[in-house]
Each structure stands twice: as C-alpha cells, then as structure tokens.
Protein backbone atom coordinates (compact mmCIF):
# COMPACT_ATOMS: atom_id res chain seq x y z
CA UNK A 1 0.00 0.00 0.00
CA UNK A 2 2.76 2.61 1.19
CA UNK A 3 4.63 1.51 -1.64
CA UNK A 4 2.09 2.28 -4.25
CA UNK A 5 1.40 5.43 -2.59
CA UNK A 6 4.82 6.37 -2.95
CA UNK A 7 4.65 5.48 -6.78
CA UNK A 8 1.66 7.86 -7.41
CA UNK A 9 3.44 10.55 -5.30
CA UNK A 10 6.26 9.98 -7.64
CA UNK A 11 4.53 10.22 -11.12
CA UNK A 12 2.72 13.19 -10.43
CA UNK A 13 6.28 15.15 -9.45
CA UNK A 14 7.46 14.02 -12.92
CA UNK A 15 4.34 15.11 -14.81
CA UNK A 16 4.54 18.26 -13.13
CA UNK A 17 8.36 18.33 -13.87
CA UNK A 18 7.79 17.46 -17.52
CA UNK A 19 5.00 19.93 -17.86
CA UNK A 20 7.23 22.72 -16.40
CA UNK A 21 9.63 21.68 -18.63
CA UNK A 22 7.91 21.74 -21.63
CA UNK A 23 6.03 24.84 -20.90
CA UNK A 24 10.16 26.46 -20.44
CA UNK A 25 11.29 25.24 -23.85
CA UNK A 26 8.19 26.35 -25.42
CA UNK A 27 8.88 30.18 -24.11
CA UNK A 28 12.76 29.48 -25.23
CA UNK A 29 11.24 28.90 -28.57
CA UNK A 30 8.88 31.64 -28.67
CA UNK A 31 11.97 33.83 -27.70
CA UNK A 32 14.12 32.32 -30.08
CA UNK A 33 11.94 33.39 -32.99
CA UNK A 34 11.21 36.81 -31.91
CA UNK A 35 14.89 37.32 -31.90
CA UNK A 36 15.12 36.13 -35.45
CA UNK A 37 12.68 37.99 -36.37
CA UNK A 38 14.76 41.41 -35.09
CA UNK A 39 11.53 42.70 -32.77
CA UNK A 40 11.49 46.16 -32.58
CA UNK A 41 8.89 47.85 -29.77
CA UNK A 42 6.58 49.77 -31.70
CA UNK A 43 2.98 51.72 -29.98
CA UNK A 44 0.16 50.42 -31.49
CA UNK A 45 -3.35 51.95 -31.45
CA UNK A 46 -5.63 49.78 -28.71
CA UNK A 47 -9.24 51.75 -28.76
CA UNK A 48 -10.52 54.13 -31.86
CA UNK A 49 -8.77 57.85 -31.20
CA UNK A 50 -10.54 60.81 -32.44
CA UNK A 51 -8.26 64.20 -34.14
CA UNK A 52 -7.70 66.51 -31.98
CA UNK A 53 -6.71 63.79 -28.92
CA UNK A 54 -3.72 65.08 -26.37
CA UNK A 55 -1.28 63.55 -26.52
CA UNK A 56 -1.80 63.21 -22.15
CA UNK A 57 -4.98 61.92 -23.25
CA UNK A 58 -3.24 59.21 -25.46
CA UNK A 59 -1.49 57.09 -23.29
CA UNK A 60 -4.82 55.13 -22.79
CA UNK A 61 -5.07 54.04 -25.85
CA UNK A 62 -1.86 53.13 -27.04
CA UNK A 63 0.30 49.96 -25.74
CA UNK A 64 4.05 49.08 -26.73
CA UNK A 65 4.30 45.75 -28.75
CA UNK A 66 7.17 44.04 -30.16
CA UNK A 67 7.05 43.58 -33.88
CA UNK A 68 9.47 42.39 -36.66
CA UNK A 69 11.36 45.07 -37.85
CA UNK A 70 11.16 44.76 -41.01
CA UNK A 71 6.81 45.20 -40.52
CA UNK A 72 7.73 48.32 -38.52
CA UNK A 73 7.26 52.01 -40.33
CA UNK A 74 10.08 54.25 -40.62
CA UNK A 75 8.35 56.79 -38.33
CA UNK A 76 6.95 54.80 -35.49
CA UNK A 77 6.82 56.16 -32.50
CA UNK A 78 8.48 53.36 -29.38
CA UNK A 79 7.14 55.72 -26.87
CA UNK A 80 5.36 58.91 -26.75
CA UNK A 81 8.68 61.09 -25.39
CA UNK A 82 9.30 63.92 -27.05
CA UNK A 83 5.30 64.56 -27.71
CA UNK A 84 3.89 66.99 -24.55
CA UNK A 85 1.73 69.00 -25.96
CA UNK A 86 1.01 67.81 -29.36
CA UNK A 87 -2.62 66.35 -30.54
CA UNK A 88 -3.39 63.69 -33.02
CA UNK A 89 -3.72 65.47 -36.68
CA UNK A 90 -5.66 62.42 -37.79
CA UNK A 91 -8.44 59.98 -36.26
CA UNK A 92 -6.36 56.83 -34.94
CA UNK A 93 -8.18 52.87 -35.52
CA UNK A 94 -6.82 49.99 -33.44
CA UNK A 95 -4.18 47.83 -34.86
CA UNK A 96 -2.09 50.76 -36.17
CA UNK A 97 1.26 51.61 -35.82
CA UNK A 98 1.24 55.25 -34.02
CA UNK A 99 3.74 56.82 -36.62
CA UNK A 100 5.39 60.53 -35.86
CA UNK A 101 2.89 62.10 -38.93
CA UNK A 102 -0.06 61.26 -36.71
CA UNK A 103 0.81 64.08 -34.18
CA UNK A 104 1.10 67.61 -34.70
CA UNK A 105 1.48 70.75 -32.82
CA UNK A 106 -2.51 72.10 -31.66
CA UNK A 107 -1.72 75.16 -33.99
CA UNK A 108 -0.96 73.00 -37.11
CA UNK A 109 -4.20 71.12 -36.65
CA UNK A 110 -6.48 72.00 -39.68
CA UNK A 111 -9.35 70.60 -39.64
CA UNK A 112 -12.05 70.53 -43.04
CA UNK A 113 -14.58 73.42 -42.80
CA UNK A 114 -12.18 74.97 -40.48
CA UNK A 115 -10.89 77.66 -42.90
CA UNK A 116 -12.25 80.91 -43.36
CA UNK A 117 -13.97 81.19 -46.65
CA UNK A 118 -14.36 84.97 -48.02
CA UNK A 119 -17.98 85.94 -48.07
CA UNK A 120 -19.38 85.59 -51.85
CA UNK A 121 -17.67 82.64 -52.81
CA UNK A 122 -18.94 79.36 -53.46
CA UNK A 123 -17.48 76.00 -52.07
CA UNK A 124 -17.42 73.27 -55.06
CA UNK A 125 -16.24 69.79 -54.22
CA UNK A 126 -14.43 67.43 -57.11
CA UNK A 127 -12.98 64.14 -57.23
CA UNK A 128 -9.90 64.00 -58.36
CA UNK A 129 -6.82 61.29 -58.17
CA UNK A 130 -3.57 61.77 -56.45
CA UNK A 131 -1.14 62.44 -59.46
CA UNK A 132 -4.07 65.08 -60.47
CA UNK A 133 -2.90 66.95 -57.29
CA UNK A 134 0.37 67.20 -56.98
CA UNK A 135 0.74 63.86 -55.21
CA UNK A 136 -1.86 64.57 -53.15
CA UNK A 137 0.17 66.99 -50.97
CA UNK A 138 -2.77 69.69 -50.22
CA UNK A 139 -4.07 70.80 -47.36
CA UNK A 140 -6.83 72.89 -46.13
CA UNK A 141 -5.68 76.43 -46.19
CA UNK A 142 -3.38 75.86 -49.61
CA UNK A 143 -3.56 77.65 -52.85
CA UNK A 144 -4.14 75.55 -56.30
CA UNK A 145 -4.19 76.30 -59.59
CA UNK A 146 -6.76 74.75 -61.74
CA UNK A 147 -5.91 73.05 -65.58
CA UNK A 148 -8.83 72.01 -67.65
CA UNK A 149 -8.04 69.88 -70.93
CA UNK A 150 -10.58 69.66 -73.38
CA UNK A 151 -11.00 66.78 -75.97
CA UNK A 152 -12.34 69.69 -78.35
CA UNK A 153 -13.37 73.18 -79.11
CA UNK A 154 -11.21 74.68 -76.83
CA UNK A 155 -8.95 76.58 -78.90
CA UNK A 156 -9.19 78.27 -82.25
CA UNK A 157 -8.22 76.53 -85.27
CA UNK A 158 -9.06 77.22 -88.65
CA UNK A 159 -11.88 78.62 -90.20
CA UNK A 160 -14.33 77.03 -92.36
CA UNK A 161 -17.22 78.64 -93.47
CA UNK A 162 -16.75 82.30 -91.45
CA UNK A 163 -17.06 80.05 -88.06
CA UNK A 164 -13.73 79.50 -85.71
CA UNK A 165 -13.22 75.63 -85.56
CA UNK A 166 -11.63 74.00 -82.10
CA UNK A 167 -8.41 71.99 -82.08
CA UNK A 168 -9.27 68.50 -81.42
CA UNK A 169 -7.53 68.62 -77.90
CA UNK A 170 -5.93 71.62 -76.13
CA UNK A 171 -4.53 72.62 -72.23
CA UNK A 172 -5.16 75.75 -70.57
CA UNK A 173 -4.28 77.16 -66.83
CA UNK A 174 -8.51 78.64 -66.42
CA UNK A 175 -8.11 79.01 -62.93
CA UNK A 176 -4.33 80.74 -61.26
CA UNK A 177 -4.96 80.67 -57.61
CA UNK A 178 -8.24 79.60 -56.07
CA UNK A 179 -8.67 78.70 -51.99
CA UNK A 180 -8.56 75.26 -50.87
CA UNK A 181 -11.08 74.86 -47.82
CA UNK A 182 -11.71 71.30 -47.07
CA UNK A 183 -9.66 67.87 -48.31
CA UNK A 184 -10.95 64.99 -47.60
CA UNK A 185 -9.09 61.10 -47.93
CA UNK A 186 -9.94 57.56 -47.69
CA UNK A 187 -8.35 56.04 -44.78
CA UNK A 188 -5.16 54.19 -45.02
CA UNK A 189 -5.66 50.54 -44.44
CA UNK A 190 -3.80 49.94 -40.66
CA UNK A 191 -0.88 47.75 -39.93
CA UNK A 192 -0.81 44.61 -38.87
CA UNK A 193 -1.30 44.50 -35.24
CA UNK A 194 0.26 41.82 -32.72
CA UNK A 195 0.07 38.18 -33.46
CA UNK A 196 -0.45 38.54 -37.38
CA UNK A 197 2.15 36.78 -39.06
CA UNK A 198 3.03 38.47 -42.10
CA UNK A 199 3.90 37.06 -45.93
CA UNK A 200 6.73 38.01 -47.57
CA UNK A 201 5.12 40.09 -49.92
CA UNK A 202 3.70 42.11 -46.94
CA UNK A 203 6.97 42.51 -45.59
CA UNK A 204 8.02 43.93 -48.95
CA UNK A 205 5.51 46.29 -49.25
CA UNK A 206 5.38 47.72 -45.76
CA UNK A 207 9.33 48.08 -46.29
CA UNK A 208 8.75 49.92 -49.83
CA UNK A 209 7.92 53.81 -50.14
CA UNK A 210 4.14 53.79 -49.73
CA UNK A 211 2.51 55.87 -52.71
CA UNK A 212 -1.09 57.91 -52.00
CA UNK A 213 -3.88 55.66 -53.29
CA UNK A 214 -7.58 56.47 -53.93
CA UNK A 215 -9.36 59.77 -54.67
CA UNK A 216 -9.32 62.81 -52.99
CA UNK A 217 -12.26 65.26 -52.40
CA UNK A 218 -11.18 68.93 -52.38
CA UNK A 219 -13.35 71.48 -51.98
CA UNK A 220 -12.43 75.05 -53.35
CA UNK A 221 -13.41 78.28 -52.66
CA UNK A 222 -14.06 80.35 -56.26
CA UNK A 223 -16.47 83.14 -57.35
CA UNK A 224 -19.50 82.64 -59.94
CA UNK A 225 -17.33 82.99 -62.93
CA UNK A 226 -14.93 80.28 -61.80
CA UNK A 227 -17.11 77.82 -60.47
CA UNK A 228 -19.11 77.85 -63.67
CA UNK A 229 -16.37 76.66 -65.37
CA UNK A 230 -14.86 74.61 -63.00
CA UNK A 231 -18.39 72.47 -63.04
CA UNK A 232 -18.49 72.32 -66.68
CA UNK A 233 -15.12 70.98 -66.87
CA UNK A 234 -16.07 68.54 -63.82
CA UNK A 235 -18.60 67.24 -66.28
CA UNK A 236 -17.69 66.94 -69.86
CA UNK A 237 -13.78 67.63 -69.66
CA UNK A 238 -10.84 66.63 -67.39
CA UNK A 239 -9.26 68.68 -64.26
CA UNK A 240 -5.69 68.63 -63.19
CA UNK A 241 -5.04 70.89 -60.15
CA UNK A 242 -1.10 72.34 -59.07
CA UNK A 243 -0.02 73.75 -55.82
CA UNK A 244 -0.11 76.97 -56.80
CA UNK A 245 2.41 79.82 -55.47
CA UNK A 246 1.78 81.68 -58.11
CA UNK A 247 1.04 85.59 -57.32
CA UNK A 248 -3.14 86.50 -56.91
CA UNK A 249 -2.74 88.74 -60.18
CA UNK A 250 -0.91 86.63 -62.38
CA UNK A 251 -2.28 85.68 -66.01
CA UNK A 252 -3.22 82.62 -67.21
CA UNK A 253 -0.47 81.06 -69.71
CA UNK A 254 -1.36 80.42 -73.34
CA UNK A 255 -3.41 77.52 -74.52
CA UNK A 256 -1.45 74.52 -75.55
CA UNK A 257 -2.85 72.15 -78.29
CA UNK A 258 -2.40 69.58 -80.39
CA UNK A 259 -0.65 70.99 -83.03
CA UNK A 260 1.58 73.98 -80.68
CA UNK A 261 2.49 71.53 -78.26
CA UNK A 262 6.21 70.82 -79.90
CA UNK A 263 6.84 74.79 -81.05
C-alpha cells in the first residue's frame, strides 16, 4: 500500500516536472523566434482615437508591442517622449502603428470646414486622383491652380465657313490661384497588429515607399465665374489641379494644343 502510494506521489512530481519543462522550452522557442525575427517595440493603437486627442490623453489608448522590424514604419513612434503637448492630426483605428505624422502641434491642426472662406464665394467639391494633385500633398488652407483639358473646341483653329473651328484637344491654366477649404481622404488601411504573421510580400511592401492611393475630395473656394467653369469641366472635360504659389494677379499662360504643343 505505502509503496504504491509512494509510486503515485512519484509520477505526479514528474508530470509536473515534464509539464514545467515543456512549458520552459516552449517560451525558449517563442523567444528564439522573436529574436530572429529582429523585434522592434513599436505603440500600437488599442481603442478608436478621435483628431484633436492630447497627446496626455493618449497614453490610454496606445500599448508598446514588439514587432518584426522589417513590418515596422520608418516613423513609429516606441514611446510617446518627445510629444507633450502635441494632438493627433488624424483619427487613430486599433491595430495601427502610431507613426510621428499622426501628431502635430494644436496650432498645425487644420481641420475641413475649419478655414475661413471669403464671403461671396462658393465651395465646389471634385474628385480628383492623387497624381491630379500634386501627389496629393494639399491641405486645407493651400492655394491651387486649376488646368482644364478639353477633348475639343477649346482653342481656335481654322476657319471654315466664317465660323472659328476648335483643335481637337488643347490645355489651358482657367483658374491661377483659387482657396482650398476642405480635403478629404480615404483612410489608409492599418498595420498589422500583434500576433499577425506576415507574408513576404507584406513585408516587402510595408518596407517599400508607400505611394497615395484612392481619390481625394477637395473642396475650393471660387467666385460665380470660376465655379461655372470649373463644373463644366467637372462634367464633360478633365481637371488637373497644381499647388499653386503663383502671385493672386498673375495671367493665365497660353493655350497649348495639339498641333503647338512641340513649337
């Protein structure tokens, strides 16, 4: 009896050895990998963080995490030194990476609607693609000038008959310097957060320059004359915008068409 006693005493201690042991080798393992991996500590966003947010108010919703390096931005932030007194420029969704461009000082915060729009002037909205606007590098608050191309009839060509005939195609600066008041983008997609394992293509991609995607929709500020056309254009033509420095009185250049493009 004692005897068997002693024998069950005996295989529990080693089950509880070997699971102790097993449990260790497992976290050697787990370490192991993460060291492979290069971990860097990285915050990531834990709860949804509206604009505006101090940056005292951020702690909350923010933890460190160790990530591969190579899934790691450029700009991310390991801790939030360095940021009293700054405010999130951007809403913030959990699972991203809390990168430096998110925060800005309160006085650099623009938000849309939040510019001052001369009295008289009416707002138009368009749609327009990133390499239509400078890279999409506008801001409320910025200055753009507005190109229209038309397809036809938008330059003089030869006569025929005693009427003025349009070039087939032709370019023309319509609009100089006109008020950007609101911009608004689709979200970037977020980063993967802790515990998604990443393929190499992701890797690559999240290591590569990131280029704007999807439409912008910037609304300008422009007086009867110019919104007129800047609708018509919207609707039968095609609209490239510049960030303009250009001086308030400064002329439109000449029309460029298909057959003065090369002289």
């Amino acid at each position: 009896m004692k005897s068997r006693l002693i024998a069950g005493v005996a295989a529990i201690v080693l089950a509880l050895v070997g699971a102790v042991m097993v449990f260790a080798y497992a976290n050697r393992a787990d370490a192991r990998a993460v060291e492979d991996l290069e971990p860097v500590d990285v915050l990531v966003v834990q709860a949804e963080v509206p604009a505006g947010t101090p940056v005292a108010d951020l702690a909350a919703s923010v933890a460190t995490t160790q990530l591969p390096g190579k899934s790691v931005a450029d700009t991310a932030l390991p801790n939030l030194d360095n940021t009293v007194g700054m405010v999130t420029a951007v809403d913030l969704v959990p699972g991203e990476q809390l990168v430096a461009e998110r925060l800005v000082k309160p006085e650099d915060l623009v938000t849309p609607g939040s510019v001052e729009v001369p009295a008289g002037l009416h707002e138009v909205s368009i749609l327009v693609e990133p390499q239509r606007i400078a890279g999409g590098r506008v801001a409320p608050g910025d200055y753009v000038g507005v190109f229209m191309s038309m397809g036809a009839g938008g330059s003089e060509g030869e006569e025929e008959g005693g009427e003025s005939l349009g070039s087939e195609k032709s370019t023309q600066l319509v609009i100089p310097r006109v008020l950007v008041s609101s911009v608004q983008r689709a979200p970037e997609p977020a980063p993967a957060a802790e515990g998604v394992e990443m393929t190499e293509e992701e890797i690559a991609a999240a290591e590569a320059e990131a280029l704007p995607s999807g439409s912008l929709m910037v609304t300008i500020a422009l007086n009867p004359d110019q919104a007129t056309r800047l609708v018509f254009a919207s609707e039968f033509e095609s609209i490239w915008l510049s960030k303009a420095t250009a001086a308030e009185g400064d002329a439109p250049p000449f029309i460029v068409n298909d057959e003065g493009l090369y002289r």
